[in-house]
C-alpha atoms as a PDB file:
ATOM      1  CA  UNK A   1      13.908  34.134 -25.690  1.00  0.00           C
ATOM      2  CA  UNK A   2      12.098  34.327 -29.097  1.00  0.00           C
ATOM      3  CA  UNK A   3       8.829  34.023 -29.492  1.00  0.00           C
ATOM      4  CA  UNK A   4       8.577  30.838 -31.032  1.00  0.00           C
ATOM      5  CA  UNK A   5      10.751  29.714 -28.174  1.00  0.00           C
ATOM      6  CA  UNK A   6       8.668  30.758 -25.890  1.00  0.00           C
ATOM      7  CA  UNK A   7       5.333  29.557 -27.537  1.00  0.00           C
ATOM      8  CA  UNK A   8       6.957  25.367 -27.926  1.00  0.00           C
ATOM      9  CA  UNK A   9       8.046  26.206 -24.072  1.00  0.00           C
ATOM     10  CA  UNK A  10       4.451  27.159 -23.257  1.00  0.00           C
ATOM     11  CA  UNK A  11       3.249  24.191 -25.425  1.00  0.00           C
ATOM     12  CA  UNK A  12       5.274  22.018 -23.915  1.00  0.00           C
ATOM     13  CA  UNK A  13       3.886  22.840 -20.228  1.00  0.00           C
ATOM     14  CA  UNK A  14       0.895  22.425 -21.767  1.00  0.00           C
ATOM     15  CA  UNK A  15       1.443  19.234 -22.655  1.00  0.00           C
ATOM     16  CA  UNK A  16       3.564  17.580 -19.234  1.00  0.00           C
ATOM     17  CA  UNK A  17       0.157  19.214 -17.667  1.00  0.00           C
ATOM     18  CA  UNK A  18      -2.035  17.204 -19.476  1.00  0.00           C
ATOM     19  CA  UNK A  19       0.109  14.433 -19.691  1.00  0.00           C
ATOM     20  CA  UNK A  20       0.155  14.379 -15.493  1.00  0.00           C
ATOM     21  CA  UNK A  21      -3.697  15.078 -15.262  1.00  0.00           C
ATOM     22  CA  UNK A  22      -4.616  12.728 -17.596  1.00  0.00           C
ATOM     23  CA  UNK A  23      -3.405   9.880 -15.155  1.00  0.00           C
ATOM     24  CA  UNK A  24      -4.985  11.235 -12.497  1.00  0.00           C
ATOM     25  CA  UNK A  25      -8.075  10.636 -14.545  1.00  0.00           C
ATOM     26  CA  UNK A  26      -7.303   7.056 -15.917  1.00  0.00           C
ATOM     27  CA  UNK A  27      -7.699   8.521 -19.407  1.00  0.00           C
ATOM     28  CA  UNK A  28      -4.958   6.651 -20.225  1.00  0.00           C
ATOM     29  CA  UNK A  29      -5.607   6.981 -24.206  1.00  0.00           C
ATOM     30  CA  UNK A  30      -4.829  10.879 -23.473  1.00  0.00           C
ATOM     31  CA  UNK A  31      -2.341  10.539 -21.586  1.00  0.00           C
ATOM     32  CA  UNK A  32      -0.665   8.079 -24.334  1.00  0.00           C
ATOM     33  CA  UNK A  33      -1.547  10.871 -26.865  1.00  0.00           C
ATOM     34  CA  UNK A  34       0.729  13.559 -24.960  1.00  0.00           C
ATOM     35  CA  UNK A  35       3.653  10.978 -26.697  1.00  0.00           C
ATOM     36  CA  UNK A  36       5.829  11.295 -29.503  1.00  0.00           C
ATOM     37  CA  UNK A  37       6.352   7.714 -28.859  1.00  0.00           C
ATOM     38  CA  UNK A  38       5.224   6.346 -25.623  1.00  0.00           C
ATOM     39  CA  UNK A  39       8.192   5.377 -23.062  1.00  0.00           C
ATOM     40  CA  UNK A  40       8.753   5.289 -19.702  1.00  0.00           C
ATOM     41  CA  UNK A  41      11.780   4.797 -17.415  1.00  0.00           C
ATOM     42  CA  UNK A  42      11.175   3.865 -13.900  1.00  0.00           C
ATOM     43  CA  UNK A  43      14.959   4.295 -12.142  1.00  0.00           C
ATOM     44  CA  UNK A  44      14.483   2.906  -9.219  1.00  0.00           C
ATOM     45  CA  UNK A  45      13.151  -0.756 -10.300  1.00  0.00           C
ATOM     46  CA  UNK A  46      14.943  -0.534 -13.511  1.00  0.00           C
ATOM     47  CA  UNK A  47      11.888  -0.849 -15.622  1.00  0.00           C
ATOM     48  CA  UNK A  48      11.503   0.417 -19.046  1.00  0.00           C
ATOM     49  CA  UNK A  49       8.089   0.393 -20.684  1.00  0.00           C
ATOM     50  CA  UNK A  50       8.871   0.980 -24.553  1.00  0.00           C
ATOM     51  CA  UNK A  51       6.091   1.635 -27.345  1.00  0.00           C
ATOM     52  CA  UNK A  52       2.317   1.856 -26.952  1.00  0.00           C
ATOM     53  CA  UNK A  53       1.713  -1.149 -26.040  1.00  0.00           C
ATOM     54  CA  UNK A  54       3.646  -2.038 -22.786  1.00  0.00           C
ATOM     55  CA  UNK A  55       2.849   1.350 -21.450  1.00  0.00           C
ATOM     56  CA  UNK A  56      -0.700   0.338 -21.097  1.00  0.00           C
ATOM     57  CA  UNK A  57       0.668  -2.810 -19.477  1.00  0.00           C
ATOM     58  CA  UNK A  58       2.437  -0.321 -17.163  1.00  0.00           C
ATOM     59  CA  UNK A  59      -0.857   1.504 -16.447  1.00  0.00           C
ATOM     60  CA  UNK A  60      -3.019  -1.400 -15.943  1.00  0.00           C
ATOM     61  CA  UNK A  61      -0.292  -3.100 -13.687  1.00  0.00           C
ATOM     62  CA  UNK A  62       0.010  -0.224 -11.839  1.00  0.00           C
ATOM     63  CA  UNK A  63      -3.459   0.935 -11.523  1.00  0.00           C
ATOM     64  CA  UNK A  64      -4.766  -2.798 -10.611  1.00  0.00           C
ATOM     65  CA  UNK A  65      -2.424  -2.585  -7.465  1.00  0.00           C
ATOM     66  CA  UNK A  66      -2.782   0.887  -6.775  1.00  0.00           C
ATOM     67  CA  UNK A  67      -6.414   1.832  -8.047  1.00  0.00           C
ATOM     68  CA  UNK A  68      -6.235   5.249  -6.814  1.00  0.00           C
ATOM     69  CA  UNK A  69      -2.345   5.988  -7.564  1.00  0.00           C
ATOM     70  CA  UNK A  70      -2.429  10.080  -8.194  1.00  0.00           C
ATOM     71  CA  UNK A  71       0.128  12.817  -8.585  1.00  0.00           C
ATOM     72  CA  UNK A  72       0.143  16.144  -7.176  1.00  0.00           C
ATOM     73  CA  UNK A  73       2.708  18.509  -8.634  1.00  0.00           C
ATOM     74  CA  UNK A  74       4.651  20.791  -6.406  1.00  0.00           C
ATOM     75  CA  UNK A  75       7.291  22.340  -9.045  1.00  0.00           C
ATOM     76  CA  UNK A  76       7.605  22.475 -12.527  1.00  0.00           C
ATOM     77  CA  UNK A  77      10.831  23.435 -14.019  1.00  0.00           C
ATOM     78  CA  UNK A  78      12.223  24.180 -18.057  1.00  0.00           C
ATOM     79  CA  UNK A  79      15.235  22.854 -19.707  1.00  0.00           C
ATOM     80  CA  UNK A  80      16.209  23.153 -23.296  1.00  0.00           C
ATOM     81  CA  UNK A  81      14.762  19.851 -24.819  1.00  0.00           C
ATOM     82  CA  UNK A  82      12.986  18.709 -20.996  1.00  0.00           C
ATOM     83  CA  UNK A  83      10.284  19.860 -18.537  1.00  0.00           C
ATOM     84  CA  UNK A  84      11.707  18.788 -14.913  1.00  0.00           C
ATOM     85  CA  UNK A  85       8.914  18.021 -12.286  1.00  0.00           C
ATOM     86  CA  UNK A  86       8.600  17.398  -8.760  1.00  0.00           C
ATOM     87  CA  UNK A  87       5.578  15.793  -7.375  1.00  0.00           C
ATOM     88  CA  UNK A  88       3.925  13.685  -4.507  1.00  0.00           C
ATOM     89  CA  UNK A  89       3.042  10.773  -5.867  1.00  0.00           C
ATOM     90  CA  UNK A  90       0.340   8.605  -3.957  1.00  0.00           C
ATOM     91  CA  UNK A  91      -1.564   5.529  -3.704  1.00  0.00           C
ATOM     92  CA  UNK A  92      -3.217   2.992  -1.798  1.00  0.00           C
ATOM     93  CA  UNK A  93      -1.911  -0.790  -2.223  1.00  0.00           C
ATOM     94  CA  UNK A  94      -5.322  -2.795  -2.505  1.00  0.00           C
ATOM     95  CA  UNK A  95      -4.601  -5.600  -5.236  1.00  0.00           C
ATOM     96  CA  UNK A  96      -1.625  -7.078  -6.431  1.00  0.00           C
ATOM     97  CA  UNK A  97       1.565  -5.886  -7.551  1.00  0.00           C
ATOM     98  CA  UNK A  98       3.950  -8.766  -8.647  1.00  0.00           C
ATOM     99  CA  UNK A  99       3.550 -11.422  -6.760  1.00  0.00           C
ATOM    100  CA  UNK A 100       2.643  -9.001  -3.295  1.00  0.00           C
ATOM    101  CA  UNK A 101      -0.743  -9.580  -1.854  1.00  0.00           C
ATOM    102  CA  UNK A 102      -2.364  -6.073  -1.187  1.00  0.00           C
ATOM    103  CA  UNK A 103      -1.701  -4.388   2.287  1.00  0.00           C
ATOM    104  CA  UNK A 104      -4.369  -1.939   2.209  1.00  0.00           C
ATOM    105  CA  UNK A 105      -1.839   0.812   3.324  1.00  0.00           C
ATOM    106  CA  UNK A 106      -1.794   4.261   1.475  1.00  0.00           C
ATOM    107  CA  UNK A 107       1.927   6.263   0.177  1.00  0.00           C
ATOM    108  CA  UNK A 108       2.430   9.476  -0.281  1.00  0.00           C
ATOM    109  CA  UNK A 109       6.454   9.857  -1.820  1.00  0.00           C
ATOM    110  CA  UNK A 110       7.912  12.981  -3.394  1.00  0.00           C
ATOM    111  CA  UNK A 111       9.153  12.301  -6.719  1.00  0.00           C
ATOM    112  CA  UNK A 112      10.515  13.637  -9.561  1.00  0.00           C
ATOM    113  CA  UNK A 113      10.456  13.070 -13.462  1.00  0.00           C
ATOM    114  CA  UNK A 114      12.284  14.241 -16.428  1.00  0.00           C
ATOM    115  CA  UNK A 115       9.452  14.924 -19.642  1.00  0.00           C
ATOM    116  CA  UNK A 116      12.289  14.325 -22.504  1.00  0.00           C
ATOM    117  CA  UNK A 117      11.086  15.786 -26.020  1.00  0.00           C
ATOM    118  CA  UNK A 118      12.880  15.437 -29.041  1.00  0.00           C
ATOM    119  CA  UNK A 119      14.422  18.503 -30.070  1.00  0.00           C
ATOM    120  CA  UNK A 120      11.881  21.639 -31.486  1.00  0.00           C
ATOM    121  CA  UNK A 121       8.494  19.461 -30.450  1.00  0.00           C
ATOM    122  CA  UNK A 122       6.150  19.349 -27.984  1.00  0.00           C
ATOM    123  CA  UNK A 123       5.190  15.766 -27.655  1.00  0.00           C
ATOM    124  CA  UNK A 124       7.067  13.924 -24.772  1.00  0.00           C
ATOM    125  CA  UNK A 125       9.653  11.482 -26.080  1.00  0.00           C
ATOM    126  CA  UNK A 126      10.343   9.604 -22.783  1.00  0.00           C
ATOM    127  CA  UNK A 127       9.325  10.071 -19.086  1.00  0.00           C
ATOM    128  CA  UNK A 128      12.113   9.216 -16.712  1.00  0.00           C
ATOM    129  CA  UNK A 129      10.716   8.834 -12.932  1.00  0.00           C
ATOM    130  CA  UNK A 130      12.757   8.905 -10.094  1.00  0.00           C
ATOM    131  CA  UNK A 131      11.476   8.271  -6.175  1.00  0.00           C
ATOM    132  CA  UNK A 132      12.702   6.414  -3.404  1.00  0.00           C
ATOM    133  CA  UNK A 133      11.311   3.349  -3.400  1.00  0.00           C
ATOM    134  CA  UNK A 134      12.448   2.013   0.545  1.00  0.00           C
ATOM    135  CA  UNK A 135      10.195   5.105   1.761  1.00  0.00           C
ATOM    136  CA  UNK A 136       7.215   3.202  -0.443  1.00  0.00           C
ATOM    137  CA  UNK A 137       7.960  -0.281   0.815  1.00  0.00           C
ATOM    138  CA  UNK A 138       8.327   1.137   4.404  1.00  0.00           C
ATOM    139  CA  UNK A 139       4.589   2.936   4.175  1.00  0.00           C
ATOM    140  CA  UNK A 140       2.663  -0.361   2.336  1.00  0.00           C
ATOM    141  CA  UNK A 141       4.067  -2.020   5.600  1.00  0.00           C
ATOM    142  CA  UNK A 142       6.716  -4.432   3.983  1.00  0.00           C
ATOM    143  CA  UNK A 143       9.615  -2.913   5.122  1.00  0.00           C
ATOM    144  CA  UNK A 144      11.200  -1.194   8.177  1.00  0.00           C
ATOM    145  CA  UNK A 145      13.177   1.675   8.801  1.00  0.00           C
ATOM    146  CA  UNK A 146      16.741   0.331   9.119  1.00  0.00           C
ATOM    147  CA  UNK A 147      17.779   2.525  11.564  1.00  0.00           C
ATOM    148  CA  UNK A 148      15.582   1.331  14.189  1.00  0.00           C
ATOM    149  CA  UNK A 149      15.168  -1.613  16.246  1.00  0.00           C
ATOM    150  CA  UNK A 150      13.152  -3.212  14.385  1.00  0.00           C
ATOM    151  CA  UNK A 151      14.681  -2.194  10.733  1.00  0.00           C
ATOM    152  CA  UNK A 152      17.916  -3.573  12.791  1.00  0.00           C
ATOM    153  CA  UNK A 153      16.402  -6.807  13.381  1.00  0.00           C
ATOM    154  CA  UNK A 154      14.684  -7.457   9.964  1.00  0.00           C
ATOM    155  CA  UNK A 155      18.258  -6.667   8.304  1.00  0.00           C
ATOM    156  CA  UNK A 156      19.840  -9.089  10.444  1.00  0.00           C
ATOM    157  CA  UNK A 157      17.396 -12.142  10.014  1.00  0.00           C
ATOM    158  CA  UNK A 158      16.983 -11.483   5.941  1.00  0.00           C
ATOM    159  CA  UNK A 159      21.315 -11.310   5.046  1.00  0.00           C
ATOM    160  CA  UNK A 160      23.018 -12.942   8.444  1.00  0.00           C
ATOM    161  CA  UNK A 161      25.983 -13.533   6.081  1.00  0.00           C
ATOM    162  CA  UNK A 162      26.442 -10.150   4.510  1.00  0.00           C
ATOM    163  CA  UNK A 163      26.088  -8.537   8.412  1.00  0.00           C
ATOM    164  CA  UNK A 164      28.302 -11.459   9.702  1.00  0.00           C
ATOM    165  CA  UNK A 165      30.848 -10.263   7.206  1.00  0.00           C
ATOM    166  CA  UNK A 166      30.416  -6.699   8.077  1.00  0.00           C
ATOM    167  CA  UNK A 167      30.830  -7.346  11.865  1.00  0.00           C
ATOM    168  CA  UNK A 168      33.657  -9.526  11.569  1.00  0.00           C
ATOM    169  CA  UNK A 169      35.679  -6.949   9.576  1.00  0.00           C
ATOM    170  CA  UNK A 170      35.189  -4.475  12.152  1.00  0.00           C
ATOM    171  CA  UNK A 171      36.271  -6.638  15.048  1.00  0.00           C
ATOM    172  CA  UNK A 172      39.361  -7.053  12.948  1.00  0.00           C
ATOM    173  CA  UNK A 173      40.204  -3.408  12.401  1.00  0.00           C
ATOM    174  CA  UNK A 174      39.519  -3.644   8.404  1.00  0.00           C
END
């Protein structure tokens, strides 16, 4: 590795570092400034936050239901034009996140993001965020492990027609 390679690797660290501390801190004007152009995709949920302004939305959404929402990274990882990191992120649910009352229950979910930059930079072109969001739901309390009783049950009562389905194909043998 050259050492101008090595110096926009180091750089770039540097950066996802700051980038991940910032929001710990709610310094969300930092954290924007670790950005070539702000963007975030959220997998799970499908949401994409695009430009400077609806990633604040993003952050005050997000921080209004989960006040105290925090990262912890575990492993940080190089690629050619991407930093790869896996971290616990955590929160506790106390106001509302669309249309959900608060349910004063904490999460703690391992998750992982790609930091994309644009080729020879060091300012983060798009973070793509990855985590399972069923674990979440199940922690805040508002929904159940389906593979117990109670999961069972819940699953049952909220799609009897999808399950109905399901059971009467394998009575049939299909």
């Amino acid at each position: 590795m050259t050492s101008t390679a090595t110096d926009l690797r180091t750089r770039r660290e540097a950066v996802v570092r700051e980038h991940m501390e910032s929001e710990n801190r709610h310094e969300f004007d930092v954290t924007l400034g670790t950005f070539g152009h702000p963007r975030y995709e959220i997998i799970p949920t499908g949401d994409v936050f695009d430009g400077a302004e609806e990633v604040m939305a993003y952050f005050a959404e997000s921080r209004t239901a989960f006040p105290d929402q925090r990262n912890r990274l575990l492993e940080l990882h190089h690629a050619d034009d991407a930093i790869i990191v896996e971290f616990d992120l955590m929160g506790t649910h106390l106001g509302p996140f669309r249309g959900l009352p608060p349910t004063g229950r904490a999460f703690t979910n391992r998750t992982l993001a790609i930091f994309a930059f644009a080729p020879g930079t060091d300012r983060i072109v798009c973070e793509r965020v990855y985590f399972d969001s069923a674990a979440i739901q199940r922690q805040l309390g508002i929904a159940h492990d389906p593979l117990t009783l109670r999961g069972r049950v819940a699953t049952v009562l909220n799609h009897p027609l999808t399950i109905g389905r399901a059971v009467g194909r394998q009575l049939l043998g299909r």
